[in-house]
PDB file of N, CA and C in Angstrom:
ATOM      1  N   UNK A   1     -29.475 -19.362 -26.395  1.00  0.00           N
ATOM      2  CA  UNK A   1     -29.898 -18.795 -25.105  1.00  0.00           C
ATOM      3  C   UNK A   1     -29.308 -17.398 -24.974  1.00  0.00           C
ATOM      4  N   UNK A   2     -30.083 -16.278 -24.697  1.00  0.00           N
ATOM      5  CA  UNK A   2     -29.351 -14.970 -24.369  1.00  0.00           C
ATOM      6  C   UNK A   2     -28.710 -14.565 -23.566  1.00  0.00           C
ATOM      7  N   UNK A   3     -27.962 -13.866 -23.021  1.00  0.00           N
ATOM      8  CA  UNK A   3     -27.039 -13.623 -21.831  1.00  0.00           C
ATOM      9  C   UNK A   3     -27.407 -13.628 -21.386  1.00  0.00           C
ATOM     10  N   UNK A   4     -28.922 -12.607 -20.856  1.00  0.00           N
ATOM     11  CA  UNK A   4     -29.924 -12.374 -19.741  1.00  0.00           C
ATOM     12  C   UNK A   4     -30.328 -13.568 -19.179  1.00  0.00           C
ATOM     13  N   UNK A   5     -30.291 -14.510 -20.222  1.00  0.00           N
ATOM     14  CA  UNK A   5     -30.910 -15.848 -19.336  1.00  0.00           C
ATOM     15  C   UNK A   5     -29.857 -16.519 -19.048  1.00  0.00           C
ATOM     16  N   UNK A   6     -28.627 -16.564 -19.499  1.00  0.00           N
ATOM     17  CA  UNK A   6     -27.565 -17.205 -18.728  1.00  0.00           C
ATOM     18  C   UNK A   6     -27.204 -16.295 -17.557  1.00  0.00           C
ATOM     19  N   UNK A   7     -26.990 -15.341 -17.566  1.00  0.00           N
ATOM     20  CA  UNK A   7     -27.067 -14.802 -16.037  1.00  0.00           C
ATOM     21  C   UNK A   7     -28.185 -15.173 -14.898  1.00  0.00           C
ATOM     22  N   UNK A   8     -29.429 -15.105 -15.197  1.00  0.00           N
ATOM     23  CA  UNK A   8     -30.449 -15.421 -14.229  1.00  0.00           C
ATOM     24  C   UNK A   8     -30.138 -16.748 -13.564  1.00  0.00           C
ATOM     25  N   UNK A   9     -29.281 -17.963 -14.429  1.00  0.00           N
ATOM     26  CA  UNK A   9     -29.058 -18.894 -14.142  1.00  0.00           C
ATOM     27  C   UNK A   9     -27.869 -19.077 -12.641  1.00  0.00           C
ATOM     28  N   UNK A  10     -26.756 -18.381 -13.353  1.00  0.00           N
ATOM     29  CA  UNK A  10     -25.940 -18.314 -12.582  1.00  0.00           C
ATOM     30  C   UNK A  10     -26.076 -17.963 -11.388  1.00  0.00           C
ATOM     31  N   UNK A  11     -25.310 -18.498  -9.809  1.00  0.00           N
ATOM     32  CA  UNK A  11     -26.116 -18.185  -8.903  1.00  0.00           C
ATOM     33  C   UNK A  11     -25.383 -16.791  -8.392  1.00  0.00           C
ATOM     34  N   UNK A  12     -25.686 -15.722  -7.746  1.00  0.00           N
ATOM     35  CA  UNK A  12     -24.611 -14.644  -7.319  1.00  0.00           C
ATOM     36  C   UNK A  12     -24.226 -14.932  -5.832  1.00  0.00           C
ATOM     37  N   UNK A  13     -23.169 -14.789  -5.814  1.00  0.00           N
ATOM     38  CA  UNK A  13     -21.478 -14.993  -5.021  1.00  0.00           C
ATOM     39  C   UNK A  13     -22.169 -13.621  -4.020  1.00  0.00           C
ATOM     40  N   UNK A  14     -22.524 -14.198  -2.494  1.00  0.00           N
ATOM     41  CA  UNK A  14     -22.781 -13.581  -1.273  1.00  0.00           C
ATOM     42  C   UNK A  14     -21.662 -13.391  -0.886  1.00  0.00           C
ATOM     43  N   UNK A  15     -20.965 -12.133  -0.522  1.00  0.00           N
ATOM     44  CA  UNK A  15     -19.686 -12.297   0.250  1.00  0.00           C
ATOM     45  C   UNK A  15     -20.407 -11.997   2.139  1.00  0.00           C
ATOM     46  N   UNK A  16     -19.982 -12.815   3.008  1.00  0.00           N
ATOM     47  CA  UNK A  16     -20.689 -13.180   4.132  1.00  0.00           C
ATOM     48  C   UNK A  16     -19.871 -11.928   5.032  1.00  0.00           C
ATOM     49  N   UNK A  17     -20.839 -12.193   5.947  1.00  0.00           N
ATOM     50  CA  UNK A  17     -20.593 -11.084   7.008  1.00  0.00           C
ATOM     51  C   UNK A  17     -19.818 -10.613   7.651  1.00  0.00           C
ATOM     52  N   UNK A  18     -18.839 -11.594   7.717  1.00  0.00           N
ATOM     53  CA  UNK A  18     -17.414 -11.656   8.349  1.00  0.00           C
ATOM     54  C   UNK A  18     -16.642 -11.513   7.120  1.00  0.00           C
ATOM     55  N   UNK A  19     -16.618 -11.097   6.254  1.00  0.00           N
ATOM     56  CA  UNK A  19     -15.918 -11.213   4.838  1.00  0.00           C
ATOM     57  C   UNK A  19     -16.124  -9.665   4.651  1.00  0.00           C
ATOM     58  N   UNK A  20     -17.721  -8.942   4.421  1.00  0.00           N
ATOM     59  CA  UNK A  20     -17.798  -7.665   4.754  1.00  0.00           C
ATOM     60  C   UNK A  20     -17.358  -7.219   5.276  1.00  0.00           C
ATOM     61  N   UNK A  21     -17.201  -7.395   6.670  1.00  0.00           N
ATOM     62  CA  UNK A  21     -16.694  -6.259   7.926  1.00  0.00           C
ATOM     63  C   UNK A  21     -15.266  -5.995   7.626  1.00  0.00           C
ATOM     64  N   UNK A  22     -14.671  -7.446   6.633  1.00  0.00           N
ATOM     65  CA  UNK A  22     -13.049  -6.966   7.161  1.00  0.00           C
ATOM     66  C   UNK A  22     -12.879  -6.252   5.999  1.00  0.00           C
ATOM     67  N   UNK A  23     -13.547  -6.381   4.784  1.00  0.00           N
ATOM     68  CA  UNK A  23     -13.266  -5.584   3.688  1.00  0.00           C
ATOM     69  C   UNK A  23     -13.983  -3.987   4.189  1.00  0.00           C
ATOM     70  N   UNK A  24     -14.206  -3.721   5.169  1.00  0.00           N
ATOM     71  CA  UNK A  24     -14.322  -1.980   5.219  1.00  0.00           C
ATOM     72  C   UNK A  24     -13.574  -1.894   6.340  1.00  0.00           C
ATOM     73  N   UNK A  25     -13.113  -2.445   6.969  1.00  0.00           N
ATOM     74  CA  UNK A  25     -11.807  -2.348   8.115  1.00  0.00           C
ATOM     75  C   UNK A  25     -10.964  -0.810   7.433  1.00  0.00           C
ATOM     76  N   UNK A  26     -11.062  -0.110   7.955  1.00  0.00           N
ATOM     77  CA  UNK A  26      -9.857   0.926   7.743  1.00  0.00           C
ATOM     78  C   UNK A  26      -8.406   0.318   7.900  1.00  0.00           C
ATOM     79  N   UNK A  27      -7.449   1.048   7.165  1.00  0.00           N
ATOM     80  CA  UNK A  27      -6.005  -0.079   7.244  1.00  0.00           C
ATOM     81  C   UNK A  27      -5.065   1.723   7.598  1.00  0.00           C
ATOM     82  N   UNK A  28      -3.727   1.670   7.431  1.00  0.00           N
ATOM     83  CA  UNK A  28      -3.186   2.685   7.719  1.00  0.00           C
ATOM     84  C   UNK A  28      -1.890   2.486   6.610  1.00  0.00           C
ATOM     85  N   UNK A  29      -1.896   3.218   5.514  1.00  0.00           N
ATOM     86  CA  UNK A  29      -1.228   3.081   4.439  1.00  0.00           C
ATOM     87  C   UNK A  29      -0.136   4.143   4.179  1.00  0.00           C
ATOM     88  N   UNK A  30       1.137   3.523   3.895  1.00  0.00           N
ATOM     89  CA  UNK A  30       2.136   4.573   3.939  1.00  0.00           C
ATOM     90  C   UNK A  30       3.160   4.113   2.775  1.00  0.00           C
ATOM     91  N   UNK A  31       3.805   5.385   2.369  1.00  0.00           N
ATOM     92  CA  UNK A  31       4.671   5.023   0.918  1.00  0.00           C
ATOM     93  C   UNK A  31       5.948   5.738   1.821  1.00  0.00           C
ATOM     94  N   UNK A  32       6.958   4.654   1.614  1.00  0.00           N
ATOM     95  CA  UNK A  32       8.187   5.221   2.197  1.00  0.00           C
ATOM     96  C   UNK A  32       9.494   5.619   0.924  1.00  0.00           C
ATOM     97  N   UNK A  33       9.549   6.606   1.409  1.00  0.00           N
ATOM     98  CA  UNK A  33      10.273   7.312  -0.017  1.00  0.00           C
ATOM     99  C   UNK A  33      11.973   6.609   0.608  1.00  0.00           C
ATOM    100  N   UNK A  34      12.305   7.130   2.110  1.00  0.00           N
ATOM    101  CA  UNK A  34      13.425   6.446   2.381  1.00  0.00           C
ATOM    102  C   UNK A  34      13.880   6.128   3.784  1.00  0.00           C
ATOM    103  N   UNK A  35      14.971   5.996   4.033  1.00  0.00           N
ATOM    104  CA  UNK A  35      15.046   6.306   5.200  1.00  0.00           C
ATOM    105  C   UNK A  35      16.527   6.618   5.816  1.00  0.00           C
ATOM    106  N   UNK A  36      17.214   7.399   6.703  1.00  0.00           N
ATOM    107  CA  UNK A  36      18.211   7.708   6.944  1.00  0.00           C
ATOM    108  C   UNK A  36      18.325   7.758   9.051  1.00  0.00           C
ATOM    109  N   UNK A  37      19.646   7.219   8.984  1.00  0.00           N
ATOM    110  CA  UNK A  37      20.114   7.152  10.474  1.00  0.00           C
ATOM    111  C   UNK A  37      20.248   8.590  10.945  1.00  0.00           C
ATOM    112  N   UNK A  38      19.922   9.378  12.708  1.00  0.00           N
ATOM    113  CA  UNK A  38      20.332  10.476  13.143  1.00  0.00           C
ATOM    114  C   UNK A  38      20.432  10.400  14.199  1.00  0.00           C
ATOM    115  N   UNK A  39      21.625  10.979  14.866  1.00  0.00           N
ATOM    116  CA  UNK A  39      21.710  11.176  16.500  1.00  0.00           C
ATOM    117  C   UNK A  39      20.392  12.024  16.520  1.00  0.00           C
ATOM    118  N   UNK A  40      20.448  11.784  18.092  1.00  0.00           N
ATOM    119  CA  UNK A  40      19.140  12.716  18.433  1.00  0.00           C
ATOM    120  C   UNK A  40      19.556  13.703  18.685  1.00  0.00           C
ATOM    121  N   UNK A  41      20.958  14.514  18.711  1.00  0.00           N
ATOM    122  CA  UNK A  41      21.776  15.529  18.687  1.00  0.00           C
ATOM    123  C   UNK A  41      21.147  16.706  17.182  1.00  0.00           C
ATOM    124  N   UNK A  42      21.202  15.898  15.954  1.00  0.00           N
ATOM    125  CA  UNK A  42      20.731  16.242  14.746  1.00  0.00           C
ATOM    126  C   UNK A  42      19.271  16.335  14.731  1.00  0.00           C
ATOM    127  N   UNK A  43      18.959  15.396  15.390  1.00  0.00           N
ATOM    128  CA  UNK A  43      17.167  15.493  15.229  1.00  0.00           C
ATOM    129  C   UNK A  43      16.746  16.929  16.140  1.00  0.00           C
ATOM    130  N   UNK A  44      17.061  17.279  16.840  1.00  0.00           N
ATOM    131  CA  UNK A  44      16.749  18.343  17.784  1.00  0.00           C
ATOM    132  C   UNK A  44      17.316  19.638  17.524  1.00  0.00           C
ATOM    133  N   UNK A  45      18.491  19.334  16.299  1.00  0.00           N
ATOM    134  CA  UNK A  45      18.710  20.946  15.303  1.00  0.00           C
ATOM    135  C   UNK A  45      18.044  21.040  14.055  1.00  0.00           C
ATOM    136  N   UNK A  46      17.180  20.203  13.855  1.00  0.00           N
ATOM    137  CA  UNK A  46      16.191  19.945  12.702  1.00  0.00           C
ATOM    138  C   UNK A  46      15.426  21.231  12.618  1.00  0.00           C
ATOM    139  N   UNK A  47      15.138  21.838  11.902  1.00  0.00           N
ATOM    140  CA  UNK A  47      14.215  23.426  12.019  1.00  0.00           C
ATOM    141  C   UNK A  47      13.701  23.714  10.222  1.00  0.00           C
ATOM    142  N   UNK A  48      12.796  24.055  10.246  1.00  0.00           N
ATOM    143  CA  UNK A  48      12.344  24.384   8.716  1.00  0.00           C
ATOM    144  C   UNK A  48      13.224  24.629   7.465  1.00  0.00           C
ATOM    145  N   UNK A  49      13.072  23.982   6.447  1.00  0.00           N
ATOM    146  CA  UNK A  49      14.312  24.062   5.494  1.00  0.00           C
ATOM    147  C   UNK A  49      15.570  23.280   6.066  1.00  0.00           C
ATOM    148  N   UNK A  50      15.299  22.706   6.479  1.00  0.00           N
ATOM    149  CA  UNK A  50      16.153  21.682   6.996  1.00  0.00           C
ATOM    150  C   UNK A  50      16.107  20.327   6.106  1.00  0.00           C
ATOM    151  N   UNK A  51      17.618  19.686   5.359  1.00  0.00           N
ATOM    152  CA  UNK A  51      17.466  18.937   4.460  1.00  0.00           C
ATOM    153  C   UNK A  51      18.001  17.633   5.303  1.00  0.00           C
ATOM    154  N   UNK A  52      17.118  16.047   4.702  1.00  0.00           N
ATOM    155  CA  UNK A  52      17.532  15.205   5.166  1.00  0.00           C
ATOM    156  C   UNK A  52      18.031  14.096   3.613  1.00  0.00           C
ATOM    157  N   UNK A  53      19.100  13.404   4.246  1.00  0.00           N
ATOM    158  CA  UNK A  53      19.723  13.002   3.007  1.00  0.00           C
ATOM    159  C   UNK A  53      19.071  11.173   3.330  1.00  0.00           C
ATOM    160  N   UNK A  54      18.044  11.195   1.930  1.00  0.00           N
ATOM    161  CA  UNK A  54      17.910   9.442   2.732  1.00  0.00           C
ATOM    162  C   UNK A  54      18.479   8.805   2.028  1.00  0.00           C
ATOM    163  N   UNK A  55      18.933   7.214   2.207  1.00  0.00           N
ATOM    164  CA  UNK A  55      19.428   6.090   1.586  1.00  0.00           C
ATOM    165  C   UNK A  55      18.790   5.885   0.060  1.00  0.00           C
ATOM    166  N   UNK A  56      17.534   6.323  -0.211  1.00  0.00           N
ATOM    167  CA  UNK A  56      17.128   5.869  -1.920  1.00  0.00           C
ATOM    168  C   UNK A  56      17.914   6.629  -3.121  1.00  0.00           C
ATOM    169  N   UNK A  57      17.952   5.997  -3.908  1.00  0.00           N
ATOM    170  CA  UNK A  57      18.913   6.720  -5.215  1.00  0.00           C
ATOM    171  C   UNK A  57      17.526   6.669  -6.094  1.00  0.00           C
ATOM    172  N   UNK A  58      17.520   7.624  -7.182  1.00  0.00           N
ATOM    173  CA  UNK A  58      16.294   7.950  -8.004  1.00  0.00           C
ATOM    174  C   UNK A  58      15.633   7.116  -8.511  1.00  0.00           C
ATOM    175  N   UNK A  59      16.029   6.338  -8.996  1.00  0.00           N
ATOM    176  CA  UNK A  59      15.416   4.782  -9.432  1.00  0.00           C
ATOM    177  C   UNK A  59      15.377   4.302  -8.789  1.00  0.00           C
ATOM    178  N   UNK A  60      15.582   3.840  -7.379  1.00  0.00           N
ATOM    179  CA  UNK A  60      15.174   2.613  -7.008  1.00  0.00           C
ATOM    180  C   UNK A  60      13.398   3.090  -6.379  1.00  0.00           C
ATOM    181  N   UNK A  61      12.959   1.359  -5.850  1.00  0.00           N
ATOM    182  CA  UNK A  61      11.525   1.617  -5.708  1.00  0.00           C
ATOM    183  C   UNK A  61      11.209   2.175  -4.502  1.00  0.00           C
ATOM    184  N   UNK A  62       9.869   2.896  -3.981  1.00  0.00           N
ATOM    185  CA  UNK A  62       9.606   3.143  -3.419  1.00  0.00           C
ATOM    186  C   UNK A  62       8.857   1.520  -2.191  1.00  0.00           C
ATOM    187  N   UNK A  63       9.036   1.781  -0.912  1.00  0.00           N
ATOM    188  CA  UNK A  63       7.926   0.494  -0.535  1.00  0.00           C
ATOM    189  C   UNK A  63       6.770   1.146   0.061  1.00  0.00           C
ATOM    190  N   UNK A  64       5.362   0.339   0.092  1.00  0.00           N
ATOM    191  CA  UNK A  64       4.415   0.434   0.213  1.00  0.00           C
ATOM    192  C   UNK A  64       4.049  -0.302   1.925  1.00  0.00           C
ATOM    193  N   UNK A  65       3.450  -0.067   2.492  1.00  0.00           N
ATOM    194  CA  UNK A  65       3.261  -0.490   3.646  1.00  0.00           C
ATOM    195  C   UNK A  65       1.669  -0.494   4.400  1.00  0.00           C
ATOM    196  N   UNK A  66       1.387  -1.612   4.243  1.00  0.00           N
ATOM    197  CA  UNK A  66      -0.199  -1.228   4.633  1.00  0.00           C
ATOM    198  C   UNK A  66       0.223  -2.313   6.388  1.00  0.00           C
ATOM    199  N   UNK A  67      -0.432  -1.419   7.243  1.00  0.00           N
ATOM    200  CA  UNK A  67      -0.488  -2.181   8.838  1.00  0.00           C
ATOM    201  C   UNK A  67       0.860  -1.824   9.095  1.00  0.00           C
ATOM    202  N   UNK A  68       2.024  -1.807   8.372  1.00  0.00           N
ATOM    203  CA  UNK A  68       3.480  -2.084   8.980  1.00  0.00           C
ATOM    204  C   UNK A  68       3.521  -3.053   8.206  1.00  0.00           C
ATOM    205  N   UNK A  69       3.109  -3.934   7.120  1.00  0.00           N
ATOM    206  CA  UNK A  69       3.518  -5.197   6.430  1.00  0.00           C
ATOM    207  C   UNK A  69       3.882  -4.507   5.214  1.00  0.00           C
ATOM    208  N   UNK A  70       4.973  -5.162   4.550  1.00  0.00           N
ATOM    209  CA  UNK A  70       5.378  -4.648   3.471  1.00  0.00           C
ATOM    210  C   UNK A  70       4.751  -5.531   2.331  1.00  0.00           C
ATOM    211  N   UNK A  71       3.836  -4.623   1.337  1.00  0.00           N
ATOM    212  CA  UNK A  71       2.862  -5.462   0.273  1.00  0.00           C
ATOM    213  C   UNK A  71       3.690  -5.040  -1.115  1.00  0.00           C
ATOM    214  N   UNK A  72       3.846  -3.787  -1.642  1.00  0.00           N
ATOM    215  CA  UNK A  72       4.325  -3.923  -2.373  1.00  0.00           C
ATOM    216  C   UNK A  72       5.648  -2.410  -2.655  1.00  0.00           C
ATOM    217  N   UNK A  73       5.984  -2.345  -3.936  1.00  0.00           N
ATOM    218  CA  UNK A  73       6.891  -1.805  -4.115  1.00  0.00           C
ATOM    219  C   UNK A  73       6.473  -0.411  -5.535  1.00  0.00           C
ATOM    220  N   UNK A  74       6.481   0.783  -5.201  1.00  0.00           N
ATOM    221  CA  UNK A  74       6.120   1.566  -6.579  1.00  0.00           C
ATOM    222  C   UNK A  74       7.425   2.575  -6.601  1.00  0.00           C
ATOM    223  N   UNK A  75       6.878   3.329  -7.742  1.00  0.00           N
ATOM    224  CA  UNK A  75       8.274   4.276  -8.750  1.00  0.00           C
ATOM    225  C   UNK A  75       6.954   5.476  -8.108  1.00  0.00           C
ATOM    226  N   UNK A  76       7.366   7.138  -7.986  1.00  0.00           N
ATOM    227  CA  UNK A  76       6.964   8.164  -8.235  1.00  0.00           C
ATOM    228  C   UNK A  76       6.399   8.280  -9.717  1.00  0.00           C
ATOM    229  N   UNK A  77       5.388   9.202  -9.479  1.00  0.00           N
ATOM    230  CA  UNK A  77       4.468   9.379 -10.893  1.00  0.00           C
ATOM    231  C   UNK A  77       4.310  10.879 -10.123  1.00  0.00           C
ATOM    232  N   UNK A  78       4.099  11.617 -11.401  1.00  0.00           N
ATOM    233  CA  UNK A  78       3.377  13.246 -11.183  1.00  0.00           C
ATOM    234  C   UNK A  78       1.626  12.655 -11.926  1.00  0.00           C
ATOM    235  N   UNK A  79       0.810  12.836 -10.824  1.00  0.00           N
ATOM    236  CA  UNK A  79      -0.753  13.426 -11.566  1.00  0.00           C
ATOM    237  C   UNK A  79      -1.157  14.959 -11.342  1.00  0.00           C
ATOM    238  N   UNK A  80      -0.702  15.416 -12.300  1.00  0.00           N
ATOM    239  CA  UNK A  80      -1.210  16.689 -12.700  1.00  0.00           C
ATOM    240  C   UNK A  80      -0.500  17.447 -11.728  1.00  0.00           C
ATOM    241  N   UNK A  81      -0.768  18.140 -10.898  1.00  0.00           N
ATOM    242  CA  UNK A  81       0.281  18.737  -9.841  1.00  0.00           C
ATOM    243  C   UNK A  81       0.155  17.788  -8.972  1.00  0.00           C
ATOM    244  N   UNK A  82       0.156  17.047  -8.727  1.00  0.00           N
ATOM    245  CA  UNK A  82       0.369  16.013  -7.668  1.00  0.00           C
ATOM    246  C   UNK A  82       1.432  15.397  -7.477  1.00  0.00           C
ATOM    247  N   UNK A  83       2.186  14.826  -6.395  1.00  0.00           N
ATOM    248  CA  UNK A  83       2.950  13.328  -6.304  1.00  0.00           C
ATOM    249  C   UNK A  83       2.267  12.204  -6.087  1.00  0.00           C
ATOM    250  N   UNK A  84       2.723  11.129  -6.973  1.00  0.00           N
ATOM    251  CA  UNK A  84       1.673   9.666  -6.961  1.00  0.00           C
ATOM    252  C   UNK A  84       2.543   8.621  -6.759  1.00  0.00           C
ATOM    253  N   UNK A  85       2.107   7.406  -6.823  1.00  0.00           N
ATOM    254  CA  UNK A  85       2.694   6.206  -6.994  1.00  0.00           C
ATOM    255  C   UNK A  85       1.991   5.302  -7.747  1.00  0.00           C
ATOM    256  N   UNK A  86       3.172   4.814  -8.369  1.00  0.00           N
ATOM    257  CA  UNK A  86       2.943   3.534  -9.129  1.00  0.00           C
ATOM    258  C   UNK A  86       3.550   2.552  -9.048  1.00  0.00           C
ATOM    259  N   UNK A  87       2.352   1.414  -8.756  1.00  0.00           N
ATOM    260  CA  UNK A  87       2.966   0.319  -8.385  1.00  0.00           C
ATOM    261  C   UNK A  87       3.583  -0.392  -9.430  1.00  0.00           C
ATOM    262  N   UNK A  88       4.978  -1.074  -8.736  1.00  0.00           N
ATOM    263  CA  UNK A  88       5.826  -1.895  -9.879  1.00  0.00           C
ATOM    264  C   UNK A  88       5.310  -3.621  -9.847  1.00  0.00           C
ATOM    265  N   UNK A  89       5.068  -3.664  -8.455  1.00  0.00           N
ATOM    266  CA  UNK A  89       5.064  -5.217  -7.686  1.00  0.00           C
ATOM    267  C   UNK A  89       4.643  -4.812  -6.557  1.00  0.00           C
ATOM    268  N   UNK A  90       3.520  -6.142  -6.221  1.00  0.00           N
ATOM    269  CA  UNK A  90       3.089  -6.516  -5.192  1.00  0.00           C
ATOM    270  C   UNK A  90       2.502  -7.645  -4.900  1.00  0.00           C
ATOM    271  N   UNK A  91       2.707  -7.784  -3.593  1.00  0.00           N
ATOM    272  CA  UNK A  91       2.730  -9.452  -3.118  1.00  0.00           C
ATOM    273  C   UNK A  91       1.381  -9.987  -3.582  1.00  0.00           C
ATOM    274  N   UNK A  92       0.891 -11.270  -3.240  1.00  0.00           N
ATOM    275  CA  UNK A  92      -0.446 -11.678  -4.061  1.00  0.00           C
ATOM    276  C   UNK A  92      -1.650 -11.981  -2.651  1.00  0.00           C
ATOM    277  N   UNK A  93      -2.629 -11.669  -3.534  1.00  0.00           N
ATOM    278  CA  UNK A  93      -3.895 -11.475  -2.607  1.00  0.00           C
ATOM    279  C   UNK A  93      -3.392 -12.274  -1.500  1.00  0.00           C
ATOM    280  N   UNK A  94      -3.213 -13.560  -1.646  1.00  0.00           N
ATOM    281  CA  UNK A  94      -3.244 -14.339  -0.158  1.00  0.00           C
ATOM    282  C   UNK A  94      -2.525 -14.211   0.640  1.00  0.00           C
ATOM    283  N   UNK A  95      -0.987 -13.467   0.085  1.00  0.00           N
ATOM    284  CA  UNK A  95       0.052 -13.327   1.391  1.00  0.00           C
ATOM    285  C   UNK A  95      -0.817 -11.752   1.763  1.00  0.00           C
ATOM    286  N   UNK A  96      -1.165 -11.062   0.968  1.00  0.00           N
ATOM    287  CA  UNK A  96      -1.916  -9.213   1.876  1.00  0.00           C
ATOM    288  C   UNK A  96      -2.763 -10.110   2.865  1.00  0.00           C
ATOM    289  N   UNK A  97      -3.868 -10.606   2.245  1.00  0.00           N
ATOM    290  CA  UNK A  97      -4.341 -10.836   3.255  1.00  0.00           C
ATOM    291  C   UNK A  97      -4.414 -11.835   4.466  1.00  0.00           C
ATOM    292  N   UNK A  98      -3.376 -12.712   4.195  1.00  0.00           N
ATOM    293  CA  UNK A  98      -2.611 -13.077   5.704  1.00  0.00           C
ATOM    294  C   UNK A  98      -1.480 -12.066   6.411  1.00  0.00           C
ATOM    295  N   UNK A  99      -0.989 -11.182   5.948  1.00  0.00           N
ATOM    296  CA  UNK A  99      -0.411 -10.304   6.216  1.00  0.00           C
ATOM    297  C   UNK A  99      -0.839  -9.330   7.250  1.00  0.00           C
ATOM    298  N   UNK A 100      -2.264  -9.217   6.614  1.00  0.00           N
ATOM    299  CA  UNK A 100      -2.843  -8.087   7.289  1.00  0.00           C
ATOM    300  C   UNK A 100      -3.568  -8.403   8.625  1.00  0.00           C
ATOM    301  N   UNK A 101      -4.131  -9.759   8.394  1.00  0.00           N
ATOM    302  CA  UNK A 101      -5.008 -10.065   8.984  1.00  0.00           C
ATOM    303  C   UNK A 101      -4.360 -11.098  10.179  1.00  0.00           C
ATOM    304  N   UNK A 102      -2.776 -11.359  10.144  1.00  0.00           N
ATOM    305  CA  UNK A 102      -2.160 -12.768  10.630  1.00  0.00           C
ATOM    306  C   UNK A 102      -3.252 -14.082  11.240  1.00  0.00           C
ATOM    307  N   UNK A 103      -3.397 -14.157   9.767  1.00  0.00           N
ATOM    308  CA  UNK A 103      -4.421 -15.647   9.722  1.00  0.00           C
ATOM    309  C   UNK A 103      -3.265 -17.008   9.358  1.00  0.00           C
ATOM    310  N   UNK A 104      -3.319 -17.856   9.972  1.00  0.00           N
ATOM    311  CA  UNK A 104      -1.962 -18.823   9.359  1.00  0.00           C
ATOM    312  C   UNK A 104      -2.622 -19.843   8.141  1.00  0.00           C
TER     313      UNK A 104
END
């Protein structure tokens, strides 16, 4: 039997309407390089060229944050002149998307 006809066989996988909508849901995605404590004394002498010292040391990972849920964890990458990320680890389809979605 040829592929062509084992495909025709097979039936194709509808993803339903409510399955669509949430897969084009816009999400709000953020890579946190670090983070550091400041009086608001310091925050308000903050001015251009102004250096902040955060808690990450060079190796450790970056976290990933989609909604405010923490999914996974990447290292810095350069693409071409760019800054990137690469992911090391991340949680598995079903906790993102109870995560995202707080479905129990």
């Amino acid at each position: 039997m040829s592929s062509q006809k084992k495909q025709q066989k097979r039936p194709k996988k509808e993803v339903g309407p409510q399955i669509q909508k949430l897969m084009e849901m816009p999400v709000t995605a953020r890579l946190v390089l670090g983070e550091c404590k400041m009086e608001i004394e310091d925050i308000l002498r903050l001015g251009q060229g102004s250096m902040l010292e955060l808690d990450t040391q060079l190796k450790d990972n970056f976290k990933l944050y989609i909604n405010d849920e923490e999914i996974a964890k990447a290292k810095s990458v350069m693409i071409g002149e760019k800054l990137g990320a690469k992911i090391t680890e991340i949680s598995s389809t079903e906790k993102r998307l109870k995560d995202l979605t707080d479905l129990e």
